[in-house]
C-alpha atoms as a PDB file:
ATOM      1  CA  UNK A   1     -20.139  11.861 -14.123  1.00  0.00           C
ATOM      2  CA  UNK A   2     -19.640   7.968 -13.324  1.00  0.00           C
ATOM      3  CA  UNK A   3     -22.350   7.098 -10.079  1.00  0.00           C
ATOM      4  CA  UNK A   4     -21.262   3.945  -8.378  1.00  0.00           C
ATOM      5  CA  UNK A   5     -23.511   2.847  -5.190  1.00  0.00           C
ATOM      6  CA  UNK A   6     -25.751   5.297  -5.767  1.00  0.00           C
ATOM      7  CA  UNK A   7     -29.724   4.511  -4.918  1.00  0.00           C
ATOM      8  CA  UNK A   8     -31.464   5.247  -7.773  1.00  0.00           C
ATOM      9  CA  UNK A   9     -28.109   3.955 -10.387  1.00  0.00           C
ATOM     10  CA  UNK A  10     -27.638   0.314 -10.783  1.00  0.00           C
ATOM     11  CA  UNK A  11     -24.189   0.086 -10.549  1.00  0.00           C
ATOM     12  CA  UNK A  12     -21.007  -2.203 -10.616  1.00  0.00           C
ATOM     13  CA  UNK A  13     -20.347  -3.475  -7.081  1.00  0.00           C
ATOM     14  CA  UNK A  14     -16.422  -3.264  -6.388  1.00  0.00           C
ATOM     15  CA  UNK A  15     -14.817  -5.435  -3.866  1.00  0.00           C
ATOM     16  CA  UNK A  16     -12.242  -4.498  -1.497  1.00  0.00           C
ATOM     17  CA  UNK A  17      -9.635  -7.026  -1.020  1.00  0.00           C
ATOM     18  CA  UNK A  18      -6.197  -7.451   0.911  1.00  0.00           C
ATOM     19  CA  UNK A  19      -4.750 -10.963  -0.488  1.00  0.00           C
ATOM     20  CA  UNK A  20      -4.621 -12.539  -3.581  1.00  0.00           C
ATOM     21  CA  UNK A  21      -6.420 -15.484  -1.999  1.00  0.00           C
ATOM     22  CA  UNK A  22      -9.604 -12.720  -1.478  1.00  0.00           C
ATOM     23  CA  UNK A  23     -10.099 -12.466  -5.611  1.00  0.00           C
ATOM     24  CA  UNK A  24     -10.392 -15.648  -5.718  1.00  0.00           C
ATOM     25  CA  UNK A  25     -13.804 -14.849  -3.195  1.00  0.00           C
ATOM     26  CA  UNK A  26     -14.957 -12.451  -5.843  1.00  0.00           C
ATOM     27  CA  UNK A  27     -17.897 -12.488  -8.778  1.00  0.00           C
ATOM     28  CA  UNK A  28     -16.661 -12.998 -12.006  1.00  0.00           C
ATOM     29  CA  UNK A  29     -15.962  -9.913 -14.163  1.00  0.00           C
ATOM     30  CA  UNK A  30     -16.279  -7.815 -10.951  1.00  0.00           C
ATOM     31  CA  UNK A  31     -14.237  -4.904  -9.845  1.00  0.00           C
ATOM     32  CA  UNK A  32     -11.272  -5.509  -7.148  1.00  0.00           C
ATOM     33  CA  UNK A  33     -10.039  -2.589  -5.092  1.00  0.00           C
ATOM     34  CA  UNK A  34      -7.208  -2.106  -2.508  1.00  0.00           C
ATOM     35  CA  UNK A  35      -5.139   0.304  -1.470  1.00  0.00           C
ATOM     36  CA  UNK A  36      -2.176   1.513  -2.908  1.00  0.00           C
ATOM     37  CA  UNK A  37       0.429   0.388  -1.058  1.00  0.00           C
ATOM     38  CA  UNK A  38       4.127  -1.160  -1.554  1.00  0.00           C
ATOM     39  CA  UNK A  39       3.414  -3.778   0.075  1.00  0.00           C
ATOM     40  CA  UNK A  40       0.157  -4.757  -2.132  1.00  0.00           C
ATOM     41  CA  UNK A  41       2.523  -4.860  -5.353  1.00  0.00           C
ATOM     42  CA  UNK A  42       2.257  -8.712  -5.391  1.00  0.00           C
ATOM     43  CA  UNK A  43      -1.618  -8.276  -5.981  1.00  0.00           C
ATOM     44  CA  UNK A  44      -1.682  -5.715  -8.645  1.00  0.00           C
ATOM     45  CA  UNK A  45       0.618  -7.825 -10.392  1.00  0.00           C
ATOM     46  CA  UNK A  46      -1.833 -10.980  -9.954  1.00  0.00           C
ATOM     47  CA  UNK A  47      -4.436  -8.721 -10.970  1.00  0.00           C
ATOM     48  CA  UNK A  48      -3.085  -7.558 -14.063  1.00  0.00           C
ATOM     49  CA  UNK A  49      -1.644 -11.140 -15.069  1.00  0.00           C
ATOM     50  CA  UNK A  50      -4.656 -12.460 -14.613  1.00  0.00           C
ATOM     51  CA  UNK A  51      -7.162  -9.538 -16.592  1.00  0.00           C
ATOM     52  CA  UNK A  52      -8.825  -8.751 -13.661  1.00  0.00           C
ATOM     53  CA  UNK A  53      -9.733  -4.879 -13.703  1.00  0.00           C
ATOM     54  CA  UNK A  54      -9.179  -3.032 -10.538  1.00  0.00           C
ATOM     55  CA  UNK A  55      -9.460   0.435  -8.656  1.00  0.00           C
ATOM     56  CA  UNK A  56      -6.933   1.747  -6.336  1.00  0.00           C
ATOM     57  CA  UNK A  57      -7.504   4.037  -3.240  1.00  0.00           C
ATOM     58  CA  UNK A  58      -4.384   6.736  -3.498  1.00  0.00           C
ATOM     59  CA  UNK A  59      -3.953   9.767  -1.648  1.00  0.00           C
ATOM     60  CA  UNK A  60      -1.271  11.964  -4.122  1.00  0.00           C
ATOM     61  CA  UNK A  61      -0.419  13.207  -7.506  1.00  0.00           C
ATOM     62  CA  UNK A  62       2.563  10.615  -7.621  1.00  0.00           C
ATOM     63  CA  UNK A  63       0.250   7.008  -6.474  1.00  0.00           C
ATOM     64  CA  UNK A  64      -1.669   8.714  -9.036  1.00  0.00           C
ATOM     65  CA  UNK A  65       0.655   8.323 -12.030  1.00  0.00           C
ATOM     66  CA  UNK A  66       1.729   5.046 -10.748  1.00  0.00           C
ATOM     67  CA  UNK A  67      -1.905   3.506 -10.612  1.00  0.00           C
ATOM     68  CA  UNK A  68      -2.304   4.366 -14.319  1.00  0.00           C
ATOM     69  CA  UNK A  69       0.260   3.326 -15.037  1.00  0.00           C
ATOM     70  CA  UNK A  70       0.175  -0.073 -13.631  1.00  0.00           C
ATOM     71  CA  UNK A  71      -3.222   0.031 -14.935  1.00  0.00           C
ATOM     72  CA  UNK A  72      -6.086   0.771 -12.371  1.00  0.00           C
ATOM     73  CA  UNK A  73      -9.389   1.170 -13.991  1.00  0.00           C
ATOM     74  CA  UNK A  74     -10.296   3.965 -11.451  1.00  0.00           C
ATOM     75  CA  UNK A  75      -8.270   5.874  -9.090  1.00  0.00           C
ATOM     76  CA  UNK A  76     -10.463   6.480  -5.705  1.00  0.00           C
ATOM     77  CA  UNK A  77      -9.204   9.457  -4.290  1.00  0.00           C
ATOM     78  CA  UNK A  78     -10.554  11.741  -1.004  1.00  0.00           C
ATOM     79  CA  UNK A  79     -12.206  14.256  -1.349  1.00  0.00           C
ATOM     80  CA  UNK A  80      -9.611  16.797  -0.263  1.00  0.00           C
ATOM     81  CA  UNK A  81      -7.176  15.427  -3.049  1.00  0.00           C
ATOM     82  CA  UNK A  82      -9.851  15.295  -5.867  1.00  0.00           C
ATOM     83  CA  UNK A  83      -9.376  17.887  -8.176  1.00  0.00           C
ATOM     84  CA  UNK A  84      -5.422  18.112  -7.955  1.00  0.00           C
ATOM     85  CA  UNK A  85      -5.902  14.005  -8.784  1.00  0.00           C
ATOM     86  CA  UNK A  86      -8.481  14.723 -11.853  1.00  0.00           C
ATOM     87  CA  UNK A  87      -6.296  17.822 -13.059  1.00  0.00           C
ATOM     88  CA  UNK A  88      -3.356  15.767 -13.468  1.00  0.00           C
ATOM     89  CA  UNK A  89      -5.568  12.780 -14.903  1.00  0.00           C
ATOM     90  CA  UNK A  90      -6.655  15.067 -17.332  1.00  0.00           C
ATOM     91  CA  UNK A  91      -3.617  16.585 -18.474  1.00  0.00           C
ATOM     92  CA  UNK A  92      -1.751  12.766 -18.988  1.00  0.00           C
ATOM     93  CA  UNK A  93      -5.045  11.618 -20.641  1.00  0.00           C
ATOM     94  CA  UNK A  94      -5.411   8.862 -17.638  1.00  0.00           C
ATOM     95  CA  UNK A  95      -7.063   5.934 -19.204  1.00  0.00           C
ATOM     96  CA  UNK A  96      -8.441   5.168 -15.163  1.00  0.00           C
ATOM     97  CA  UNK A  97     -11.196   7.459 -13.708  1.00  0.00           C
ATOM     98  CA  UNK A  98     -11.254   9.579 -11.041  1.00  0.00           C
ATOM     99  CA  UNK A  99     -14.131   8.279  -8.308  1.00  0.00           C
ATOM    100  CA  UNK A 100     -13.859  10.804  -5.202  1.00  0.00           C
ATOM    101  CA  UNK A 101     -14.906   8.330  -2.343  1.00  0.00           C
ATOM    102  CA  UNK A 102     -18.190   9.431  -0.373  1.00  0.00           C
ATOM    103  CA  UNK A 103     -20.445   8.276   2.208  1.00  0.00           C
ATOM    104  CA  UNK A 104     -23.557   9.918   2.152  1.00  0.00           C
ATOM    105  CA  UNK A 105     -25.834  11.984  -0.484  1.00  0.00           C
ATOM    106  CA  UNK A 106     -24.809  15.154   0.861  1.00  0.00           C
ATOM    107  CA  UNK A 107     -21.672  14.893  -0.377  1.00  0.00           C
ATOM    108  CA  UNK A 108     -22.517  14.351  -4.176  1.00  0.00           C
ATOM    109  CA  UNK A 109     -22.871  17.891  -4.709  1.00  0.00           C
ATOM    110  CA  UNK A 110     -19.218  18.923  -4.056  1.00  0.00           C
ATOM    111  CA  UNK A 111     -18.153  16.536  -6.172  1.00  0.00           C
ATOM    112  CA  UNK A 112     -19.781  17.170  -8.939  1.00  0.00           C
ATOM    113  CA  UNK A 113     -18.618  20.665  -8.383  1.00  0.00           C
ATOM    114  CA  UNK A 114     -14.706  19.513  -8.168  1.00  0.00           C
ATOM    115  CA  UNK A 115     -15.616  17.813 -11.803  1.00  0.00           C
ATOM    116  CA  UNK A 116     -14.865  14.705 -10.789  1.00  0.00           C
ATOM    117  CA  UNK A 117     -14.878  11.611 -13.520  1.00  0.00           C
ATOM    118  CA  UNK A 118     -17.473   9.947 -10.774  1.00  0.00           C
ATOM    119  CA  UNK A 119     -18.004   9.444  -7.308  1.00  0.00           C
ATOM    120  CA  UNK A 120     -18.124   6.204  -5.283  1.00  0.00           C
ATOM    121  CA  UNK A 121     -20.465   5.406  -2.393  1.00  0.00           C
ATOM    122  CA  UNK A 122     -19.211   3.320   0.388  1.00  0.00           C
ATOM    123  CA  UNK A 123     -22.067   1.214  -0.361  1.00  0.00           C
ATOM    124  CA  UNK A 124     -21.142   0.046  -3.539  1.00  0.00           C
ATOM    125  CA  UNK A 125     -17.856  -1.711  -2.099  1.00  0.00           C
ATOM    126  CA  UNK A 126     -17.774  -4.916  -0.313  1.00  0.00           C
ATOM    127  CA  UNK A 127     -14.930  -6.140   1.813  1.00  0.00           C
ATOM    128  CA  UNK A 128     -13.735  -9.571   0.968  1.00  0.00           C
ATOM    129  CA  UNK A 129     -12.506 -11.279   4.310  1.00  0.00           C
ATOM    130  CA  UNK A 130      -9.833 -14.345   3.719  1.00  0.00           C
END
């Protein structure tokens, strides 16, 4: 299981962005994440134009399939929409990871349970402000 955020795991640091002006903001080499949205199409396409690698929140089975294949790195998902996410991940061979989103340690353990790819704390993702 992927740990990103956790205390005792060094970690990538993702950054949350909503405009294409934001990556420009970011480290080099780091991770970019938004929302899946219609209306955020114009940055996934900047982002894959431009080789930067990048998670997507989702909330279904569908934004699933469409954030692999548009090619998210990771898919962050809910807890409640976890193991329906990784299941179908799994059976497509998803090249993007499964990170169920969490905010505190007491959390981990359900996850690990659901067999999650990883889990993401909210402390490993920084919002980029334009």
């Amino acid at each position: 299981m992927l740990l990103f955020g956790h205390p005792y795991i060094p970690s990538e640091t993702f950054y949350h962005i909503d405009a294409i002006e934001a990556v420009r903001l970011t480290p080099a080499n780091s991770v970019v994440t938004l929302f899946f949205a219609p209306e955020n199409l114009d940055i996934i396409d900047y982002l894959r134009q431009n080789s930067v690698r990048f998670a997507l929140h989702i909330e279904t089975i569908t934004d699933a399939v469409l954030g692999e294949n548009l090619g998210a790195a990771y898919l962050i998902v809910s807890p409640k929409n976890g193991p329906e996410i990784q299941s179908v991940a799994e059976h497509y061979l998803f090249d993007a990871k499964v990170l169920g989103y969490v905010e505190d340690m007491d959390h981990l353990e359900s996850l690990i349970d659901m067999r999650l790819d990883g889990a993401i704390f909210a402390d490993a993702i920084i919002k980029i402000n334009t």
